[in-house]
PDB file of N, CA and C in Angstrom:
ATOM      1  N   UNK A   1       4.127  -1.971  -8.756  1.00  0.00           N
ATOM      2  CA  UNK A   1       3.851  -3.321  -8.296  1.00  0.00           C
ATOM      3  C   UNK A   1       4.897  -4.297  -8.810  1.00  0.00           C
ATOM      4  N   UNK A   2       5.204  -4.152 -10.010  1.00  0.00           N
ATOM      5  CA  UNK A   2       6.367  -4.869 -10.496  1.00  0.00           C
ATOM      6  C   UNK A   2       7.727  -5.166  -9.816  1.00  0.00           C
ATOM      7  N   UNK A   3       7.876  -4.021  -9.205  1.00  0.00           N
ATOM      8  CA  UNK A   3       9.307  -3.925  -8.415  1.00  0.00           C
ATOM      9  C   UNK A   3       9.137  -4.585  -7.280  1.00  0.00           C
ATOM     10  N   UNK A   4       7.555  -5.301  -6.746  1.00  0.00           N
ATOM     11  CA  UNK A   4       7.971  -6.171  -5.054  1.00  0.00           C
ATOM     12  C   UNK A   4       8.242  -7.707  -5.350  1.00  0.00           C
ATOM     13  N   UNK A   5       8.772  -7.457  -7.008  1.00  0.00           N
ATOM     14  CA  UNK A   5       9.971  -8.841  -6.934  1.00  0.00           C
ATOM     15  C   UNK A   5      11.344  -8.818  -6.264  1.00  0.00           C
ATOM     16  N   UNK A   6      11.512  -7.711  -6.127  1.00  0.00           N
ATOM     17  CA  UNK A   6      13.007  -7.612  -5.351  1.00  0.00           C
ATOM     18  C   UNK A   6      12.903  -8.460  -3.787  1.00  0.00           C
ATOM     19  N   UNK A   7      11.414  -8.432  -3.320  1.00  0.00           N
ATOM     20  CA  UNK A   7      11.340  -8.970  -2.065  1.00  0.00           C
ATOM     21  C   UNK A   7      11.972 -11.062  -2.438  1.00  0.00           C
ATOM     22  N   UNK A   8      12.131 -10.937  -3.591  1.00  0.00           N
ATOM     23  CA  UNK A   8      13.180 -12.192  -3.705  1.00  0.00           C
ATOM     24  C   UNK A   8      14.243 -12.422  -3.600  1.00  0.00           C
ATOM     25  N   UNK A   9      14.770 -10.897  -3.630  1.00  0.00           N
ATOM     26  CA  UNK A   9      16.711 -11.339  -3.051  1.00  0.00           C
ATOM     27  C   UNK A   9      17.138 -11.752  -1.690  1.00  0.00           C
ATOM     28  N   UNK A  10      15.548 -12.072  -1.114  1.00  0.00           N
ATOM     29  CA  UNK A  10      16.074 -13.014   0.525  1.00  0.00           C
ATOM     30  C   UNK A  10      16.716 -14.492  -0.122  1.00  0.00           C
ATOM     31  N   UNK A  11      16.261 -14.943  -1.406  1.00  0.00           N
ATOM     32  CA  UNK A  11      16.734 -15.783  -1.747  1.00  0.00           C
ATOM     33  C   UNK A  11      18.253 -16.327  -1.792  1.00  0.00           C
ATOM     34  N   UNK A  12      18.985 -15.394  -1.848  1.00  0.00           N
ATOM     35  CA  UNK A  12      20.532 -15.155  -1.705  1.00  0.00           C
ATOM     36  C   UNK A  12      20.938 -14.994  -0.697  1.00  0.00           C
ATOM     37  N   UNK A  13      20.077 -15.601   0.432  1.00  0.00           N
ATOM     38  CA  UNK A  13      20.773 -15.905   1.996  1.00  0.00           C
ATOM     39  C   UNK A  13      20.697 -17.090   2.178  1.00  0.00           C
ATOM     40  N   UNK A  14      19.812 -18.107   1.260  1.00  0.00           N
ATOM     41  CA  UNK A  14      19.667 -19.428   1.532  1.00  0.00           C
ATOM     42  C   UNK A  14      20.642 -20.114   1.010  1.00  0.00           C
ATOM     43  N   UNK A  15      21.329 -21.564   1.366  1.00  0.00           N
ATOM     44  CA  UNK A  15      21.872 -22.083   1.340  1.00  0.00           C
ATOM     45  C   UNK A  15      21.501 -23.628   1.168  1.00  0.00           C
ATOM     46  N   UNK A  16      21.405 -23.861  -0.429  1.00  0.00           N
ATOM     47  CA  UNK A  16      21.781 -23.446  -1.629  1.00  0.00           C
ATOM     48  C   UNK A  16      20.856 -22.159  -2.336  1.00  0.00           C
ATOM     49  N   UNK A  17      21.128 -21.776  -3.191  1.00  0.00           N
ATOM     50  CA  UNK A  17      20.756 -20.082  -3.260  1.00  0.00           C
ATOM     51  C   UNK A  17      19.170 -20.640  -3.999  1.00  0.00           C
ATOM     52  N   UNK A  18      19.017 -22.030  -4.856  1.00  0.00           N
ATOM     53  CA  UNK A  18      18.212 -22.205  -5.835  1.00  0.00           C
ATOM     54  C   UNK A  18      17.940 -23.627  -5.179  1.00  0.00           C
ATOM     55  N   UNK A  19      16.780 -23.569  -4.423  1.00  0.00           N
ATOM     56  CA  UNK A  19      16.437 -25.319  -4.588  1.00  0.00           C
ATOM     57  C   UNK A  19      14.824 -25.525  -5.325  1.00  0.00           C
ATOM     58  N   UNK A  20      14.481 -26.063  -6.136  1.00  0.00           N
ATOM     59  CA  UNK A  20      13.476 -26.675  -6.695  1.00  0.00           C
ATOM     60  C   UNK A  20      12.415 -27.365  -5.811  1.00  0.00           C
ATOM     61  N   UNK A  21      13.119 -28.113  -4.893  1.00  0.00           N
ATOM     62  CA  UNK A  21      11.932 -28.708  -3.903  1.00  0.00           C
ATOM     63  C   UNK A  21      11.331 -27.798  -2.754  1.00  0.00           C
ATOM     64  N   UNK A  22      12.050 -26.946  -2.747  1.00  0.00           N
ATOM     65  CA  UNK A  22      12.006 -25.106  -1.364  1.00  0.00           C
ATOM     66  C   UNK A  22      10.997 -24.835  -1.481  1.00  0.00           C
ATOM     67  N   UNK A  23      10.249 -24.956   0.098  1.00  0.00           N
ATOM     68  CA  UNK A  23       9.389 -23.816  -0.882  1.00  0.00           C
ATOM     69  C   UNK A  23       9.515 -22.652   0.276  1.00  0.00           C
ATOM     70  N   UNK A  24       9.419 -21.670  -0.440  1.00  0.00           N
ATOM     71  CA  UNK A  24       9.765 -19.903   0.215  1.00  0.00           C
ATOM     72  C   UNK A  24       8.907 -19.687   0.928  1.00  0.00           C
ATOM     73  N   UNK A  25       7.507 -19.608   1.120  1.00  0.00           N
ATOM     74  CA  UNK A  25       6.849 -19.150   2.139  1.00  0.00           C
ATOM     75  C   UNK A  25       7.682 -20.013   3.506  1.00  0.00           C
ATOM     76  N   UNK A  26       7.505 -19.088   4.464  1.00  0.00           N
ATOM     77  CA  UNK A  26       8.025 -19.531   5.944  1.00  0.00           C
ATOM     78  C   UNK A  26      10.092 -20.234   5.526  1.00  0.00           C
ATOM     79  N   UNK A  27      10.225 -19.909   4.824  1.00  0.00           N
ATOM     80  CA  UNK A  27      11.635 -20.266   4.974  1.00  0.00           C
ATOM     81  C   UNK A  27      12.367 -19.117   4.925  1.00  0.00           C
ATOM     82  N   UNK A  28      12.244 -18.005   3.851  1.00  0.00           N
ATOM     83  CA  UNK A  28      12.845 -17.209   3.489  1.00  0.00           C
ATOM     84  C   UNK A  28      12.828 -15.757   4.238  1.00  0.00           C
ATOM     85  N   UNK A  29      13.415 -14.952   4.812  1.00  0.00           N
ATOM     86  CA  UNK A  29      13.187 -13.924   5.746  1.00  0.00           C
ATOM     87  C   UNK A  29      11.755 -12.986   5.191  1.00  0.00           C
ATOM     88  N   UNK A  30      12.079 -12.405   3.848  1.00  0.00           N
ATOM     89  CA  UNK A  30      11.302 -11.629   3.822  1.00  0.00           C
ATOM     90  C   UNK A  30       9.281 -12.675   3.143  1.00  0.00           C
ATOM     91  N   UNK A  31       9.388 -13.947   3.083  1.00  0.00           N
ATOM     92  CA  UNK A  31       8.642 -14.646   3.133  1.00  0.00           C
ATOM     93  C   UNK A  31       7.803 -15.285   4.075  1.00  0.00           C
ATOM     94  N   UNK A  32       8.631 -14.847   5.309  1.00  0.00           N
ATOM     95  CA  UNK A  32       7.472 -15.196   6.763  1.00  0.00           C
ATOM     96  C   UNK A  32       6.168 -14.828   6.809  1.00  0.00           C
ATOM     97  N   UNK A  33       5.295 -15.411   8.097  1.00  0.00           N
ATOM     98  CA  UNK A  33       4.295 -15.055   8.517  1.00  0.00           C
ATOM     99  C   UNK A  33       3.904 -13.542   8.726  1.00  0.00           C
ATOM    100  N   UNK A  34       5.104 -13.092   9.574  1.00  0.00           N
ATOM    101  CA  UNK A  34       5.504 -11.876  10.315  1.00  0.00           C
ATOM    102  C   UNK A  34       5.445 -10.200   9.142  1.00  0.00           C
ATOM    103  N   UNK A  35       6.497 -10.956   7.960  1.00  0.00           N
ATOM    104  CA  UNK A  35       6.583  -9.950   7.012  1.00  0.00           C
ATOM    105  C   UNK A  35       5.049 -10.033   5.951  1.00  0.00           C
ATOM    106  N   UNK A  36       4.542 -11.147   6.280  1.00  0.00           N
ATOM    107  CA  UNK A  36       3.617 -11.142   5.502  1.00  0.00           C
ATOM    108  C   UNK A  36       2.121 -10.337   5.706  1.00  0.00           C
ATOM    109  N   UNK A  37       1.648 -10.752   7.133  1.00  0.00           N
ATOM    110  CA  UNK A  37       1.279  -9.612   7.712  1.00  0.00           C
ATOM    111  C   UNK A  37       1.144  -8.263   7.709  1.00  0.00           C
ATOM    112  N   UNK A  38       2.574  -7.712   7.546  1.00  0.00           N
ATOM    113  CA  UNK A  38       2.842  -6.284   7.211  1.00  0.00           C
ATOM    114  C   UNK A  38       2.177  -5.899   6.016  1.00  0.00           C
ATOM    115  N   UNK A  39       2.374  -6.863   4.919  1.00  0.00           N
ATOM    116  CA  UNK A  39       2.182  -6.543   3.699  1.00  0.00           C
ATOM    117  C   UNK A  39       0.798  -6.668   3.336  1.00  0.00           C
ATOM    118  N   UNK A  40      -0.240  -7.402   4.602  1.00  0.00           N
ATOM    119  CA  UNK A  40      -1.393  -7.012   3.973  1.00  0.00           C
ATOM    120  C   UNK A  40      -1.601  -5.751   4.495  1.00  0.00           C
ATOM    121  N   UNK A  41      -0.975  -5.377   5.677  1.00  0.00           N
ATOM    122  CA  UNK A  41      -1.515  -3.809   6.172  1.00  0.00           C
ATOM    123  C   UNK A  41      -1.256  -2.816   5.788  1.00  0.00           C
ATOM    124  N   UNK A  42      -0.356  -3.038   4.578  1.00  0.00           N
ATOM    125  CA  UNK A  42       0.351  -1.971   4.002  1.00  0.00           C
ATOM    126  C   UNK A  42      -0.443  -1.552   2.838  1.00  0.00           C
ATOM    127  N   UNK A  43      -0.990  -3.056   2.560  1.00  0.00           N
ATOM    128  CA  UNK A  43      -1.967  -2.824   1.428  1.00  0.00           C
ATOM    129  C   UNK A  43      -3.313  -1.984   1.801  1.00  0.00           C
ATOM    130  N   UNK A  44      -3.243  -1.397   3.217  1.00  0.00           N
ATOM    131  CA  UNK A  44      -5.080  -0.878   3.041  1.00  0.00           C
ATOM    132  C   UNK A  44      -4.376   0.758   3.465  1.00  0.00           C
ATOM    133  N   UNK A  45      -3.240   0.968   3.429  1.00  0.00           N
ATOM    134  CA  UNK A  45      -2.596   2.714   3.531  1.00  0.00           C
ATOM    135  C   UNK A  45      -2.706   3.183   1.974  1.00  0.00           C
ATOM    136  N   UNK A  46      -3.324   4.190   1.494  1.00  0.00           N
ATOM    137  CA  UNK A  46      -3.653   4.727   0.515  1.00  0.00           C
ATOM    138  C   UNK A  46      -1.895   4.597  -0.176  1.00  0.00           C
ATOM    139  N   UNK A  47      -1.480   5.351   0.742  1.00  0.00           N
ATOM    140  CA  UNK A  47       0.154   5.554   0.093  1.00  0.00           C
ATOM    141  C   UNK A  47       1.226   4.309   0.101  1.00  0.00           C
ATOM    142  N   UNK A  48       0.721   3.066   0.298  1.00  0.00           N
ATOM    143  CA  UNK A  48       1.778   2.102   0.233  1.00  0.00           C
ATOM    144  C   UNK A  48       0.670   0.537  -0.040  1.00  0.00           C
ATOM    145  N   UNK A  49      -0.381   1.139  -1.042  1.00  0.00           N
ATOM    146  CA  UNK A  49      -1.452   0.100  -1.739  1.00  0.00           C
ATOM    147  C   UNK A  49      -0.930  -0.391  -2.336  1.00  0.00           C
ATOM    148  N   UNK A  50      -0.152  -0.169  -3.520  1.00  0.00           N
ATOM    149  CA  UNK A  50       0.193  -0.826  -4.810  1.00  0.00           C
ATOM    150  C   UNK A  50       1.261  -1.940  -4.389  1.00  0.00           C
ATOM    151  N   UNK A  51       2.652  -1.007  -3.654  1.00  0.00           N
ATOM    152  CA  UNK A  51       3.462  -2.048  -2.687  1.00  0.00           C
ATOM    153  C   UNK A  51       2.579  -3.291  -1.983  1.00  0.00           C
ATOM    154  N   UNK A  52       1.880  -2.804  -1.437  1.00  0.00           N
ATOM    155  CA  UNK A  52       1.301  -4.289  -0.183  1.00  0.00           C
ATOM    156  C   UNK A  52       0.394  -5.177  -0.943  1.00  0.00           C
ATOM    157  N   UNK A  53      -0.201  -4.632  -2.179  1.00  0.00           N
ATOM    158  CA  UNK A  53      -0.921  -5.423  -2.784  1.00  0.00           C
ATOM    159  C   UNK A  53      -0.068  -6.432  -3.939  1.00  0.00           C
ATOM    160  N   UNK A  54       1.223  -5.476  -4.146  1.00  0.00           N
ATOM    161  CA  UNK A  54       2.014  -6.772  -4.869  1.00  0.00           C
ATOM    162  C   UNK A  54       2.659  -7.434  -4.461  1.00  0.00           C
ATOM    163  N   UNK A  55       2.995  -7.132  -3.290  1.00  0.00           N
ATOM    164  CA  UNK A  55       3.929  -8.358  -2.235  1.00  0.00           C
ATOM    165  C   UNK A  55       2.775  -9.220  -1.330  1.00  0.00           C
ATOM    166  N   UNK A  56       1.921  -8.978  -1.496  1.00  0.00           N
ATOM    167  CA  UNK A  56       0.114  -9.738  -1.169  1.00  0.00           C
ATOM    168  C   UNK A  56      -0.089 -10.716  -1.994  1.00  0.00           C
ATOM    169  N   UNK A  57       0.117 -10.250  -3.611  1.00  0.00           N
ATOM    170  CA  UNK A  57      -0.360 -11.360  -4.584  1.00  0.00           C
ATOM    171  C   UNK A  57       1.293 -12.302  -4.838  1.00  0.00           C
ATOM    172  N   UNK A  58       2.243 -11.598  -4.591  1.00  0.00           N
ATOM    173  CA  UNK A  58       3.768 -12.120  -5.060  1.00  0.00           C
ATOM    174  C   UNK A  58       3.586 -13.603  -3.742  1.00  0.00           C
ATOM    175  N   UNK A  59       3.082 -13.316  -2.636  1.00  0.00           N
ATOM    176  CA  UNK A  59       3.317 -14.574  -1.792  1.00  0.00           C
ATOM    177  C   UNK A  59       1.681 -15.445  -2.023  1.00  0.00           C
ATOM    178  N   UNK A  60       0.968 -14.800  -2.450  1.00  0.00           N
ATOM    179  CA  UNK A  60      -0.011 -15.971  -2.865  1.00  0.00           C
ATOM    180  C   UNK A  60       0.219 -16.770  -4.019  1.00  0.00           C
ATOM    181  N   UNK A  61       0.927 -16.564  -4.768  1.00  0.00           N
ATOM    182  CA  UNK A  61       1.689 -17.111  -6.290  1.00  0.00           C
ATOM    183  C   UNK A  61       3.079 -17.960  -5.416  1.00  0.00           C
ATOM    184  N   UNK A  62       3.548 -17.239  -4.495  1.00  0.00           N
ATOM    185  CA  UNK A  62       4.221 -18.269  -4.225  1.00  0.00           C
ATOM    186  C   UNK A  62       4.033 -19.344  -3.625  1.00  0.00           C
ATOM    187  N   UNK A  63       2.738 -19.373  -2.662  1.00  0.00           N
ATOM    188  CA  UNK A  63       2.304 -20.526  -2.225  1.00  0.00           C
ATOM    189  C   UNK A  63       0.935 -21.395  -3.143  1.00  0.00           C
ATOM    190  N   UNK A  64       1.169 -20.633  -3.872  1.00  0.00           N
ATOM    191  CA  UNK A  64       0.196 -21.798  -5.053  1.00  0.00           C
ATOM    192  C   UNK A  64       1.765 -23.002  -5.799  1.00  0.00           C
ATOM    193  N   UNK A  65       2.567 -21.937  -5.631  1.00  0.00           N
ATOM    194  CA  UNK A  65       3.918 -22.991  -6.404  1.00  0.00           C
ATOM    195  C   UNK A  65       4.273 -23.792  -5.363  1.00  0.00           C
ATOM    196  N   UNK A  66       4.255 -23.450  -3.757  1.00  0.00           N
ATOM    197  CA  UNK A  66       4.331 -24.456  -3.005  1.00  0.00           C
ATOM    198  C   UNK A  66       4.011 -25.678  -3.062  1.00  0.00           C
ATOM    199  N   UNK A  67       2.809 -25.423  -3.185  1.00  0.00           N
ATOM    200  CA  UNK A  67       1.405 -26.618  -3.146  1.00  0.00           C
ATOM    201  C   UNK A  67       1.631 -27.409  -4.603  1.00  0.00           C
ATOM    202  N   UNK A  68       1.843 -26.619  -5.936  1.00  0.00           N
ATOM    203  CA  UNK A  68       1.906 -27.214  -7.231  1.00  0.00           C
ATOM    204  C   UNK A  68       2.811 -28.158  -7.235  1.00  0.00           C
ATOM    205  N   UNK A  69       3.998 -27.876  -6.497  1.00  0.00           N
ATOM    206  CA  UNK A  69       5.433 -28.170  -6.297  1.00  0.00           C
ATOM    207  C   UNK A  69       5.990 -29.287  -5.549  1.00  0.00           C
ATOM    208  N   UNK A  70       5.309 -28.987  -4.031  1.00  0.00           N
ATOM    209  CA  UNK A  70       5.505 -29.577  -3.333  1.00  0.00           C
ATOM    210  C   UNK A  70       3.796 -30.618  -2.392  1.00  0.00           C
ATOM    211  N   UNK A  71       2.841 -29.901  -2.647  1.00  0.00           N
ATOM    212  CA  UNK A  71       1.623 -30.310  -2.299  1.00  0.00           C
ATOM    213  C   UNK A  71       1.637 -29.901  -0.726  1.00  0.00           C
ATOM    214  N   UNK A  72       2.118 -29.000  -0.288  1.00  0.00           N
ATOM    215  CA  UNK A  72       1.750 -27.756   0.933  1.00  0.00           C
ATOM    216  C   UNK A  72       2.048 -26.664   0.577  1.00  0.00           C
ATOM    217  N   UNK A  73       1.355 -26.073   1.241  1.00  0.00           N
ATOM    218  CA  UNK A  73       1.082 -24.608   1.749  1.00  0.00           C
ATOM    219  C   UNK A  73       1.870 -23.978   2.179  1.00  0.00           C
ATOM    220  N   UNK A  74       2.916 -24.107   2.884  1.00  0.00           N
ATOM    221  CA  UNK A  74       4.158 -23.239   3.714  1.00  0.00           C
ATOM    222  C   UNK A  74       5.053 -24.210   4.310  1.00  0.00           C
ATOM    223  N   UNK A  75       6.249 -23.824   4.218  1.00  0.00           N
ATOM    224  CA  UNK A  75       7.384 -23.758   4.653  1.00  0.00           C
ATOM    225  C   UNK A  75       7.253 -25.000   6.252  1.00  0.00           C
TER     226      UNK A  75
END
């Protein structure tokens, strides 16, 4: 579960690589609606649970920092 931080090196396509006011849900490729989706369905395959459930909780943490951050929800 630790390792579906890597789903953050979409970060290094944005331009500037680091913004503070950003927020990643819906901006960032692997942060969409679309990829997000996947990742809850991935979470109910016996063999790709741990994956979908940490890239499940990795974008609910990120949209709590949205909201903390910015006071919305997505992108």
């Amino acid at each position: 579960m630790s390792a579906t931080i890597l789903v953050d090196l979409d970060h290094l396509l944005a331009t500037p690589i680091y913004d503070a006011t950003r927020c990643s849900i819906g901006f960032h490729p692997l942060h969409g609606f679309i990829p997000i989706g996947i990742y809850v369905l991935l979470s109910f395959h016996p063999k790709t649970r741990y994956v979908g459930l940490g890239l499940v909780l990795h974008m609910i943490l990120d949209s709590i920092d949205c909201q903390l951050t910015n006071g919305i929800w997505f992108q």
